[in-house]
C-alpha atoms as a PDB file:
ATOM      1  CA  UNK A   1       0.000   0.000   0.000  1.00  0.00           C
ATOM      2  CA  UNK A   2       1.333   3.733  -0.391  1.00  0.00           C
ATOM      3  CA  UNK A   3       1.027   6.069   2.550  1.00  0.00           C
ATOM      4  CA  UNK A   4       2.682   8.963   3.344  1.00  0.00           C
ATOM      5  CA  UNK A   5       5.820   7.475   4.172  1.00  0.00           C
ATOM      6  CA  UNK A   6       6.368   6.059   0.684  1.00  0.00           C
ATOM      7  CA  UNK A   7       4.874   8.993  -1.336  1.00  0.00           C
ATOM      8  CA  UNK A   8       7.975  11.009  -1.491  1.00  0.00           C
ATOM      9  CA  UNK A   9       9.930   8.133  -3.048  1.00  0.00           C
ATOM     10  CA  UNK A  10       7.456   7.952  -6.355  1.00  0.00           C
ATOM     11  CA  UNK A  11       9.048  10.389  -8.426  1.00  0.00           C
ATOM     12  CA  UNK A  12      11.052   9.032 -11.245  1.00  0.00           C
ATOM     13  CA  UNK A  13       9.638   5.583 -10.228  1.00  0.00           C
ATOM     14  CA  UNK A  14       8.877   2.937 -13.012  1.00  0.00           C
ATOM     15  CA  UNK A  15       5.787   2.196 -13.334  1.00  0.00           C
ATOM     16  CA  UNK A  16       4.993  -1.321 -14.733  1.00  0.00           C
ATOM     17  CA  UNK A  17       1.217  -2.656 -14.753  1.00  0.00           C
ATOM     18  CA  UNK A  18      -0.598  -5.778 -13.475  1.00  0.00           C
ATOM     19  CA  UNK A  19       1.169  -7.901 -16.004  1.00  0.00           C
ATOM     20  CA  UNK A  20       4.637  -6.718 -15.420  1.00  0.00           C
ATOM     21  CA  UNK A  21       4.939  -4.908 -18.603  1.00  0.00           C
ATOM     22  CA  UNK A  22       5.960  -0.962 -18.738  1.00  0.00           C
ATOM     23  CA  UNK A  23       3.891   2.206 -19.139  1.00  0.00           C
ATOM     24  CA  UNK A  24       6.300   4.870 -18.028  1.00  0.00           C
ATOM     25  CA  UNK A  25       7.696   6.643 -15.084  1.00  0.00           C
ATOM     26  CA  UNK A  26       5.877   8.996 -12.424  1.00  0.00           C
ATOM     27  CA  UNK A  27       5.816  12.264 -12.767  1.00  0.00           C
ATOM     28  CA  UNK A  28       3.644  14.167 -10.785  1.00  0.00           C
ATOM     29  CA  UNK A  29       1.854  12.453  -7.508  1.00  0.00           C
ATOM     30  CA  UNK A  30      -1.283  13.788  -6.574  1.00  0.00           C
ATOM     31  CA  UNK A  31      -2.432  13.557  -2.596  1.00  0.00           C
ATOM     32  CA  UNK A  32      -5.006  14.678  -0.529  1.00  0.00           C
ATOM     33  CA  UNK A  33      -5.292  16.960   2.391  1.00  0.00           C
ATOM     34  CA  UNK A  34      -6.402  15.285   5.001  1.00  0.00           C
ATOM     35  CA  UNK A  35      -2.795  12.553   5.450  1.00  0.00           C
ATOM     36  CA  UNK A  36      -0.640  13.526   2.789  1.00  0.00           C
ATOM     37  CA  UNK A  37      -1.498   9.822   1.011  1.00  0.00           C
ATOM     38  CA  UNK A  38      -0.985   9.819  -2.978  1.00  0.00           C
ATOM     39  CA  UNK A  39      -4.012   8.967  -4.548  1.00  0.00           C
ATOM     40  CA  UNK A  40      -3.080   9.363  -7.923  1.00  0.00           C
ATOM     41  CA  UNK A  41       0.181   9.384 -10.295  1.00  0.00           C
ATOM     42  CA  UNK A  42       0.897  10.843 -13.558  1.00  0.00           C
ATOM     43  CA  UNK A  43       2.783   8.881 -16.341  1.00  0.00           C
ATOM     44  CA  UNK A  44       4.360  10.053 -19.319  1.00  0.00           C
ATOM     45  CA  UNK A  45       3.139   8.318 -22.080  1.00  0.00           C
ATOM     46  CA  UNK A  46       2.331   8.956 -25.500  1.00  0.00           C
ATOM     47  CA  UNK A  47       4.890   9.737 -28.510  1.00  0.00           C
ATOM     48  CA  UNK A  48       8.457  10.477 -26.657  1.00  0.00           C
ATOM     49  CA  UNK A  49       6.491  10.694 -23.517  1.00  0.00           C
ATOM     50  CA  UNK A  50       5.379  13.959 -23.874  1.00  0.00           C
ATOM     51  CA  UNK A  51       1.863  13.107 -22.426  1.00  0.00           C
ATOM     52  CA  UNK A  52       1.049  12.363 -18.879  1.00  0.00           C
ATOM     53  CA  UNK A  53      -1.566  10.289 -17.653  1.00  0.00           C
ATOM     54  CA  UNK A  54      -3.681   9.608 -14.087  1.00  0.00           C
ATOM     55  CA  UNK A  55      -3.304   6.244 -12.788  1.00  0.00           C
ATOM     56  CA  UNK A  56      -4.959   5.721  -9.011  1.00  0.00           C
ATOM     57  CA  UNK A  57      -2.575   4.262  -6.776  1.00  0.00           C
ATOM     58  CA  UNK A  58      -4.594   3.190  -4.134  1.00  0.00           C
ATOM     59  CA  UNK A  59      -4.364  -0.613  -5.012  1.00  0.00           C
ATOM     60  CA  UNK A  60      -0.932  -0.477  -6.365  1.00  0.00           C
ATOM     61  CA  UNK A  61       2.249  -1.716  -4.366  1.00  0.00           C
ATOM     62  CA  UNK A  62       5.887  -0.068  -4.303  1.00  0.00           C
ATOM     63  CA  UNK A  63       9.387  -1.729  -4.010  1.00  0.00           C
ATOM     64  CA  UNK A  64      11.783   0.854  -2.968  1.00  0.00           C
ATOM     65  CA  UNK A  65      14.670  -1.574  -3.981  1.00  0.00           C
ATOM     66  CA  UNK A  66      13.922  -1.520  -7.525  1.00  0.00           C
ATOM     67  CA  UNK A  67      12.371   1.532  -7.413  1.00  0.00           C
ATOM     68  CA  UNK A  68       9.307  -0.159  -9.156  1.00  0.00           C
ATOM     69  CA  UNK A  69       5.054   0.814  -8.436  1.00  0.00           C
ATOM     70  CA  UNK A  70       3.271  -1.600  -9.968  1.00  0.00           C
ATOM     71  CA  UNK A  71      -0.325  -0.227 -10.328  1.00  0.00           C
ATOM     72  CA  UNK A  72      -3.543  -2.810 -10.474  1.00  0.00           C
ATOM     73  CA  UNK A  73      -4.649  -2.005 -14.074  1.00  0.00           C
ATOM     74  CA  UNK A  74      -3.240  -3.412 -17.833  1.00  0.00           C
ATOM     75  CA  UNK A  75      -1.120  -0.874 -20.051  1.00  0.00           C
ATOM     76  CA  UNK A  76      -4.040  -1.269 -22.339  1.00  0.00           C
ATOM     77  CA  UNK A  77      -6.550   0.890 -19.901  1.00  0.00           C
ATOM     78  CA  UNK A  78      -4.660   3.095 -18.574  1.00  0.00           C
ATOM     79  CA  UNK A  79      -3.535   4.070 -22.368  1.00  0.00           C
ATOM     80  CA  UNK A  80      -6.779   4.832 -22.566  1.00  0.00           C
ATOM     81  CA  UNK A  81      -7.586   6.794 -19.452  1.00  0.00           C
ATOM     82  CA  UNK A  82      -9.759  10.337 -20.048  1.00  0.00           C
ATOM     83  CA  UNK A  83      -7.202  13.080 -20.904  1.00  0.00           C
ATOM     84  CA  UNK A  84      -7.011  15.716 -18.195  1.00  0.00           C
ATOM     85  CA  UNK A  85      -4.942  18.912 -17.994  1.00  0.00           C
ATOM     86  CA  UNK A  86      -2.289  18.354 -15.585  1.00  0.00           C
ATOM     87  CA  UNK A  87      -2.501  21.397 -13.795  1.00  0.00           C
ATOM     88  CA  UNK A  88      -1.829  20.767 -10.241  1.00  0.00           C
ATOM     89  CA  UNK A  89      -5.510  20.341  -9.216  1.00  0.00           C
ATOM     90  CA  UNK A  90      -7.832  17.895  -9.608  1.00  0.00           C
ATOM     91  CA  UNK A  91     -12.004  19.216  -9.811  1.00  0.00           C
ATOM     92  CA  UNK A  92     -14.650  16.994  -8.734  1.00  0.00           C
ATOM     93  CA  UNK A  93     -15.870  16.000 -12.317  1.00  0.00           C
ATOM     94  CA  UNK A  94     -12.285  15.234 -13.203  1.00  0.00           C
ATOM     95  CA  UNK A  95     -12.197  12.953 -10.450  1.00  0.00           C
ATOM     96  CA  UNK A  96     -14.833  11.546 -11.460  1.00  0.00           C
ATOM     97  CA  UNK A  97     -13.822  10.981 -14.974  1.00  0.00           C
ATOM     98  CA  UNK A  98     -11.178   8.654 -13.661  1.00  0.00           C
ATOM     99  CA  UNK A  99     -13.475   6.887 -10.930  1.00  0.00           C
ATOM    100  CA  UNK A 100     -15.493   6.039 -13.769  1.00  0.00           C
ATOM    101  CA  UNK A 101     -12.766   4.817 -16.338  1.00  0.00           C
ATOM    102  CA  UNK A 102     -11.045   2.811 -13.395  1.00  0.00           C
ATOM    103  CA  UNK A 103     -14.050   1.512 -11.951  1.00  0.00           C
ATOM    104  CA  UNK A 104     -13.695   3.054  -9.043  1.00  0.00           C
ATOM    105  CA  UNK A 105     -16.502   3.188  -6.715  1.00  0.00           C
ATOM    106  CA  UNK A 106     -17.301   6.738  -4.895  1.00  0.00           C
ATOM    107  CA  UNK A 107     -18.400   5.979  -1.252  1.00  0.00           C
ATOM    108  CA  UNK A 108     -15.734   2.986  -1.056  1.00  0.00           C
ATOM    109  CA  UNK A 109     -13.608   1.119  -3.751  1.00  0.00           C
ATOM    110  CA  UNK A 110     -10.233  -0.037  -4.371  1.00  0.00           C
ATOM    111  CA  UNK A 111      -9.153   1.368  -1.028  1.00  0.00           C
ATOM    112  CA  UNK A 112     -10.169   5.081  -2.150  1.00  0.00           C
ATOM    113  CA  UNK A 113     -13.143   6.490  -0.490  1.00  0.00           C
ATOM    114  CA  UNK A 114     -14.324   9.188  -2.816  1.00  0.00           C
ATOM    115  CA  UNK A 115     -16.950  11.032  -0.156  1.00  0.00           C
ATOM    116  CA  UNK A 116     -14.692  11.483   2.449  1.00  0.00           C
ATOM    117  CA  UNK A 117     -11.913  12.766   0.175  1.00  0.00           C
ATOM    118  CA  UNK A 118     -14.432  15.451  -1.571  1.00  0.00           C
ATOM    119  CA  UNK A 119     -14.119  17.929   0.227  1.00  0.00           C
ATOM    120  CA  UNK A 120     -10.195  17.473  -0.603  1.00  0.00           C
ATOM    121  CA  UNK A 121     -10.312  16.891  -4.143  1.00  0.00           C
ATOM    122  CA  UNK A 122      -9.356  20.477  -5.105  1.00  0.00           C
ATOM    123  CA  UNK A 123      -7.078  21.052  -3.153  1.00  0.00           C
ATOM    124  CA  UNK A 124      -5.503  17.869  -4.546  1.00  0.00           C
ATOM    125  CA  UNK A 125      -1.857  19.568  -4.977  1.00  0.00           C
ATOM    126  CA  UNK A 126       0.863  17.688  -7.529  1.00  0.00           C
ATOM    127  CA  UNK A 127       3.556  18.066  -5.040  1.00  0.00           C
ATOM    128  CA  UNK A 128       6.104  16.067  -3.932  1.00  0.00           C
ATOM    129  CA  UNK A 129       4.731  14.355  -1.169  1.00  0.00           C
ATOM    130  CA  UNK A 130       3.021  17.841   0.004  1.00  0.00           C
ATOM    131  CA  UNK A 131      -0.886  19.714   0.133  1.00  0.00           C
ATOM    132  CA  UNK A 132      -1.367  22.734  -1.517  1.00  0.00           C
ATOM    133  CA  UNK A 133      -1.154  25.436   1.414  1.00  0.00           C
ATOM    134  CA  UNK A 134      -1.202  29.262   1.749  1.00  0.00           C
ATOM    135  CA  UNK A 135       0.355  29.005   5.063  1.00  0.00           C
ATOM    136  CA  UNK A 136       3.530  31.425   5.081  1.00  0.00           C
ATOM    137  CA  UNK A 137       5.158  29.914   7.511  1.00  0.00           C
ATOM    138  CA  UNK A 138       6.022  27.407   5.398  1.00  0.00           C
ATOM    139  CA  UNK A 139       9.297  29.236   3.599  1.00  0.00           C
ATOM    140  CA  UNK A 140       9.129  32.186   0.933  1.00  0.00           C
ATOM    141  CA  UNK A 141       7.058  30.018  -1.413  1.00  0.00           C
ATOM    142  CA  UNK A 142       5.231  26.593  -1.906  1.00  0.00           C
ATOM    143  CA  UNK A 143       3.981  25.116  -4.901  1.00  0.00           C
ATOM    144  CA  UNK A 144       4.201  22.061  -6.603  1.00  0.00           C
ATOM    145  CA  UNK A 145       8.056  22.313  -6.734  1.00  0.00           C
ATOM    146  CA  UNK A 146       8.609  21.545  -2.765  1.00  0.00           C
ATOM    147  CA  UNK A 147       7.502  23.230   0.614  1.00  0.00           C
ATOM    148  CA  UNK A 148       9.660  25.684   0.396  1.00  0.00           C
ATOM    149  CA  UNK A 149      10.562  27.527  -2.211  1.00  0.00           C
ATOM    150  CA  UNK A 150      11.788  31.048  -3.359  1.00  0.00           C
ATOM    151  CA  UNK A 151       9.927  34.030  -4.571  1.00  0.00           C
ATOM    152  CA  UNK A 152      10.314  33.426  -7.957  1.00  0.00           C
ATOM    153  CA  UNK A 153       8.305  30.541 -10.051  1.00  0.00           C
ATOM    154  CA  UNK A 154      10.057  28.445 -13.016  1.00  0.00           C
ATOM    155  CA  UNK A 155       7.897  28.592 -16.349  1.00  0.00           C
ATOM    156  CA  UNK A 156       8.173  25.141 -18.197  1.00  0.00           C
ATOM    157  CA  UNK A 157       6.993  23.831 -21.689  1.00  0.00           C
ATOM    158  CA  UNK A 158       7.354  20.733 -23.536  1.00  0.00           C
ATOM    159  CA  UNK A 159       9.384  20.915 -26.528  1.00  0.00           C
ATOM    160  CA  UNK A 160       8.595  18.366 -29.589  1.00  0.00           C
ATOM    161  CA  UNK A 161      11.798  15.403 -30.552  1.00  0.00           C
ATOM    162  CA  UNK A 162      11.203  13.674 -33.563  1.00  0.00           C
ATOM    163  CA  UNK A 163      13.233  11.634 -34.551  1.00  0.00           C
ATOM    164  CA  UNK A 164      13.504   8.213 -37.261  1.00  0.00           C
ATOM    165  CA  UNK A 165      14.034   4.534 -36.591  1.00  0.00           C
ATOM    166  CA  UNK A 166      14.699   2.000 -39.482  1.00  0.00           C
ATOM    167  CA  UNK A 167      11.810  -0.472 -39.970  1.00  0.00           C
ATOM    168  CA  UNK A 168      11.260  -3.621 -42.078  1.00  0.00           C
ATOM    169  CA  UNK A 169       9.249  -1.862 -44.684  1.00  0.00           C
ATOM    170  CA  UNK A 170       8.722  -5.328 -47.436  1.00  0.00           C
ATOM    171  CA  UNK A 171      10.733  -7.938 -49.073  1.00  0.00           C
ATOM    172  CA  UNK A 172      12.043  -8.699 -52.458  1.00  0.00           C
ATOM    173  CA  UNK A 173      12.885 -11.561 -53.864  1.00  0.00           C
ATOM    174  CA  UNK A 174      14.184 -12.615 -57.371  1.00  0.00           C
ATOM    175  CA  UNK A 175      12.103 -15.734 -59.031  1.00  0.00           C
ATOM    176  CA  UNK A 176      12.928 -17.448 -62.094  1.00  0.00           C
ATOM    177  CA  UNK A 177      10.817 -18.914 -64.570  1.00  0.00           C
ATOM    178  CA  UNK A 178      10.309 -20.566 -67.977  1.00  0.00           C
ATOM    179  CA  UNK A 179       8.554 -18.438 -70.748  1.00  0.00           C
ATOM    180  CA  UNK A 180       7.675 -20.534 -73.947  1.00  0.00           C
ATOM    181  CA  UNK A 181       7.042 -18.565 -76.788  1.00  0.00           C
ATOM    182  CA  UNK A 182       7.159 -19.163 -81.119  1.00  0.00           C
ATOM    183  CA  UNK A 183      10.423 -18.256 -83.743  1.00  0.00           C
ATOM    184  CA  UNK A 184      10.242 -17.971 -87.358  1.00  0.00           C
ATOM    185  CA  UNK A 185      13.198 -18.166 -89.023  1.00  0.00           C
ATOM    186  CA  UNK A 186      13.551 -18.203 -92.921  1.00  0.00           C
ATOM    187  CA  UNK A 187      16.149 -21.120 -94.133  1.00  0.00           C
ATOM    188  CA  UNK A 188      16.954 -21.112 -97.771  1.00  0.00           C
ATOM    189  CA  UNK A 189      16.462 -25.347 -98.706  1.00  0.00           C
ATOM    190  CA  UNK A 190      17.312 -26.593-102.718  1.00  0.00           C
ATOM    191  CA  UNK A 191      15.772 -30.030-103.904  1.00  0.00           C
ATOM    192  CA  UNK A 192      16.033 -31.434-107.162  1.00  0.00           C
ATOM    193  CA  UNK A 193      13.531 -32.253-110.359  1.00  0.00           C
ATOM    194  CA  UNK A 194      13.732 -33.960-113.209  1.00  0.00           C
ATOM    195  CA  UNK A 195      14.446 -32.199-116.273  1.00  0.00           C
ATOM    196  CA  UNK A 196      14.629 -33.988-120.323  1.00  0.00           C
ATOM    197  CA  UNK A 197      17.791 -33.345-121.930  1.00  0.00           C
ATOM    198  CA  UNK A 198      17.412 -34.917-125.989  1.00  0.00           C
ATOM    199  CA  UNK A 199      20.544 -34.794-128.365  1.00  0.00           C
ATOM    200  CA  UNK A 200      20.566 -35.760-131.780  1.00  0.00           C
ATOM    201  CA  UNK A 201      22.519 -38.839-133.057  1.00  0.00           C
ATOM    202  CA  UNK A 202      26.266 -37.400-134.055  1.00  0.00           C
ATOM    203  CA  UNK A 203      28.871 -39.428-134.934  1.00  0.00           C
ATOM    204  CA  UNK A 204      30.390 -39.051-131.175  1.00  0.00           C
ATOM    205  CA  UNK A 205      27.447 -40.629-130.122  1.00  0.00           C
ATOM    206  CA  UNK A 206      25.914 -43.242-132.602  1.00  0.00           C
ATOM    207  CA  UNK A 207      28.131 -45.824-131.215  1.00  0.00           C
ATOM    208  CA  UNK A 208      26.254 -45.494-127.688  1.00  0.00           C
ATOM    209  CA  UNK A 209      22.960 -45.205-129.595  1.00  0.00           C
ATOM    210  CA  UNK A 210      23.183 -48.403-131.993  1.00  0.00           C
ATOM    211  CA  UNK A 211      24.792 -50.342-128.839  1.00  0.00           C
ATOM    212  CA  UNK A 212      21.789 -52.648-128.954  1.00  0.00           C
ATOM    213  CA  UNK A 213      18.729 -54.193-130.030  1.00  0.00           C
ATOM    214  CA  UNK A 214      17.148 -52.018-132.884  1.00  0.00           C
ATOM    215  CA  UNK A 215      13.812 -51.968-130.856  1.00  0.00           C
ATOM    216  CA  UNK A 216      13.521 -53.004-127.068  1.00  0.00           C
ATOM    217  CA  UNK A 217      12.105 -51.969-123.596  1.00  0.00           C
ATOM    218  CA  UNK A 218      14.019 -50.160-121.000  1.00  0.00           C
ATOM    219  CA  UNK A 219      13.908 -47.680-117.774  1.00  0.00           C
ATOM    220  CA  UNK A 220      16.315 -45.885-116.244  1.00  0.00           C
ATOM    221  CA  UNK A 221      16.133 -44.591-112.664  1.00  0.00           C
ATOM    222  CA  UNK A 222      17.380 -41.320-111.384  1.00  0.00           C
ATOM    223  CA  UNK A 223      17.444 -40.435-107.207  1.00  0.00           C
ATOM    224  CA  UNK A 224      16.691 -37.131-106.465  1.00  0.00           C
ATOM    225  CA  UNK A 225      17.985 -35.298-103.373  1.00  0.00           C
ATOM    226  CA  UNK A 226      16.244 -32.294-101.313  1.00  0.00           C
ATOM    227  CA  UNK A 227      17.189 -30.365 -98.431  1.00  0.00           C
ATOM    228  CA  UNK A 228      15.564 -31.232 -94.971  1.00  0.00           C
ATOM    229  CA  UNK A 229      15.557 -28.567 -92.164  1.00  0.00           C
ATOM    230  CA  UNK A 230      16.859 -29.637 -88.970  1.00  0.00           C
ATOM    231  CA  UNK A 231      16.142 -28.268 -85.657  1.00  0.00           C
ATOM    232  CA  UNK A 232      18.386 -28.138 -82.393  1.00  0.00           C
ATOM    233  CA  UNK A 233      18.135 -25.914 -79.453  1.00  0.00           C
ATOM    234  CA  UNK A 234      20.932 -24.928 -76.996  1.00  0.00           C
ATOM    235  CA  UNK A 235      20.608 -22.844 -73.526  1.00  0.00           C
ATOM    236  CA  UNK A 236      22.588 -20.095 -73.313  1.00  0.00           C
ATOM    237  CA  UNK A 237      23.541 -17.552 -70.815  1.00  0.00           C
ATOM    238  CA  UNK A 238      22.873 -14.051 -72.005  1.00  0.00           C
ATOM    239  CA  UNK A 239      22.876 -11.958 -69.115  1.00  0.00           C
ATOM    240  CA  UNK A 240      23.229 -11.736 -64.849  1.00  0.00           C
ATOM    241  CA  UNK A 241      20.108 -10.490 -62.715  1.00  0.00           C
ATOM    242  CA  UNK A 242      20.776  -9.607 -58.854  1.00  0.00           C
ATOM    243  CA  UNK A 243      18.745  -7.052 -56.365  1.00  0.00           C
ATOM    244  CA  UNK A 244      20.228  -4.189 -55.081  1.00  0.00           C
ATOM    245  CA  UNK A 245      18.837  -1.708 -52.927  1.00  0.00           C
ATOM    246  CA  UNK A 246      18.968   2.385 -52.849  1.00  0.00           C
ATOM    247  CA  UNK A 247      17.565   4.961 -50.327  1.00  0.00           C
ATOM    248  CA  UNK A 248      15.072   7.725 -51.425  1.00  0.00           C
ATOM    249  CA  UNK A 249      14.299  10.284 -48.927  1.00  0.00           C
ATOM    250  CA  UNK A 250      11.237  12.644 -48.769  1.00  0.00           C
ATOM    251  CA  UNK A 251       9.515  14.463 -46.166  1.00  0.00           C
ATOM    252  CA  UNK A 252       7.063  13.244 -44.041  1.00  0.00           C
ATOM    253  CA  UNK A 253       4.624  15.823 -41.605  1.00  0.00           C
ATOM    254  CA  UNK A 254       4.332  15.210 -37.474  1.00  0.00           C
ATOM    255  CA  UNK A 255       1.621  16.688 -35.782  1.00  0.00           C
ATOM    256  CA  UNK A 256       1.724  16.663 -32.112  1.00  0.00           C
ATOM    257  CA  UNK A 257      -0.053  18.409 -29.151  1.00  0.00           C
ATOM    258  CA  UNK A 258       2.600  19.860 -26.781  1.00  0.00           C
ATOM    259  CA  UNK A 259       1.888  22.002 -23.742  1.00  0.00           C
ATOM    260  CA  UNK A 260       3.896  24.930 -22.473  1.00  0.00           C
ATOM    261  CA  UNK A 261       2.915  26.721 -18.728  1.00  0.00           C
ATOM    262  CA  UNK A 262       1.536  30.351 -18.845  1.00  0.00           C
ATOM    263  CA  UNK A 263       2.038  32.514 -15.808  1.00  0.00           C
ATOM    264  CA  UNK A 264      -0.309  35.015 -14.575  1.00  0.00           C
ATOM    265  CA  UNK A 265      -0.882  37.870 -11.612  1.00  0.00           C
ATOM    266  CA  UNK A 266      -3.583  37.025  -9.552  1.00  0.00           C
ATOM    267  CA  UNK A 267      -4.424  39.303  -6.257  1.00  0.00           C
ATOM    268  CA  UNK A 268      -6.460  42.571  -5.026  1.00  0.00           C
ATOM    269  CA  UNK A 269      -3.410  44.355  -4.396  1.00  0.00           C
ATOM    270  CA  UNK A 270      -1.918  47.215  -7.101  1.00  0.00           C
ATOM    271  CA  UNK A 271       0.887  45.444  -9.404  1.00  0.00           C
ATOM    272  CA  UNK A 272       3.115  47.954 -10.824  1.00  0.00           C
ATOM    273  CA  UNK A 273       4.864  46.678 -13.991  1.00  0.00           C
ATOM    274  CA  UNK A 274       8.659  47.637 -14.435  1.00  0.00           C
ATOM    275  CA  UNK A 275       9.431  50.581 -16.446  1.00  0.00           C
ATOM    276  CA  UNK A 276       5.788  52.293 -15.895  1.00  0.00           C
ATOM    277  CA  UNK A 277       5.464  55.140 -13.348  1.00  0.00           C
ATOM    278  CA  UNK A 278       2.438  55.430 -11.683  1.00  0.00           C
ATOM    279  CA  UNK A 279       1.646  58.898  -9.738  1.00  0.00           C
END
């Protein structure tokens, strides 16, 4: 359980939920009035942890050691807890906002009893371990900064960090494959015919031609030739195929809420600004 003892030691504690895993680390701790017990925390969450967020603590447990609160809720609800300013207050309805998300039970719940802490709620202070107070005695000034501080108040804002992290994006792969497509090709083939050739009887030839019977039968047989077109195919290599990679850069927009504190006078008395003369 936390009590007053161990609120002081939440700041900068890591906060993991019911599971174990992570949400962030305590910024702010909100208490009540009445024993200085922290009834809520705010984590910084969100992109580079520039949001903060209310997680009750009254179930949650705190190792000093380790420096570890473990709160009694998943990452998953508390990610999506209502979004309220943190402003060192907390109003009834805000309260109430988170009672509701939480499941907490006004009256009685979870170890937080909502009616008797009322009255409280607004002056709900995100100090260190410390209620809101007007009490001078207390040092030159008190705020949510410590019990005592100086006269003079420190203005904060956050300030946006973007920044890039490499990512697997895709995957390419090279896949071969067999494509089967026609040719024509124009080869020049020769085949031969038959063609008569007569010559009369000469004296160079009447030997041949009276070189038998005066009339007879007889054939004579000539083979012709022709060209035939053969086909043969043969795999070649023609040309090397490999992946490379290159990096394109363009621009890419970020659009963030970020906060930034605004202080203002507020009192009956006259303020006189510096460098203005009032008579």
């Amino acid at each position: 359980m936390i009590n007053a003892n161990t609120t002081p030691q939440l700041f900068d504690a890591k906060v993991v939920d019911r599971d174990g895993d992570k949400i962030g680390t305590v910024k702010q701790v909100y208490v009540g009035n009445d024993q200085g017990e922290a009834h809520f925390v705010t984590v910084n969450t969100g992109l580079f942890g520039t949001s903060e967020t209310f997680i009750p603590v009254s179930d949650a447990t705190f190792d000093a050691t380790d420096g570890v609160l473990t709160v009694g809720y998943d990452k998953a609800t508390v990610k999506d807890a209502p979004r309220i300013d943190v402003d060192g207050q907390l109003s009834p309805e805000e309260e109430q906002r988170l009672y509701s998300h939480y499941g907490l039970t006004p009256g009685g719940g979870s170890g937080y009893d909502a009616t008797n802490d009322r009255d409280a709620a607004n002056n709900h202070d995100a100090a260190r371990g410390h209620d809101r107070t007007t009490d001078t005695a207390r040092g030159a000034g008190h705020g949510t900064s410590g019990p005592n501080t100086d006269e003079a108040m420190t203005r904060s804002e956050e300030q946006l960090r973007v920044g890039t992290e490499t990512t697997e994006a895709g995957r390419a792969r090279l896949r071969k494959y067999v494509v089967t497509e026609q040719q024509t090709v124009n080869v020049p083939v020769s085949h031969e015919e038959v063609r008569i050739e007569r010559e009369p009887i000469t004296d160079a030839n009447a030997g041949a031609a009276l070189d038998g019977p005066a009339l007879s039968e007889e054939e004579h047989e000539v083979t012709l030739h022709q060209d035939r077109v053969v086909v043969d195919k043969d795999a070649v290599p023609v040309e090397r195929v490999r992946l490379g990679t290159e990096t394109v850069t363009d621009t890419q927009s970020v659009t963030e809420d970020v906060s930034h504190e605004e202080i203002e006078v507020d009192g009956d008395g006259t303020t006189r600004t510096p460098g203005t003369d009032h008579r």
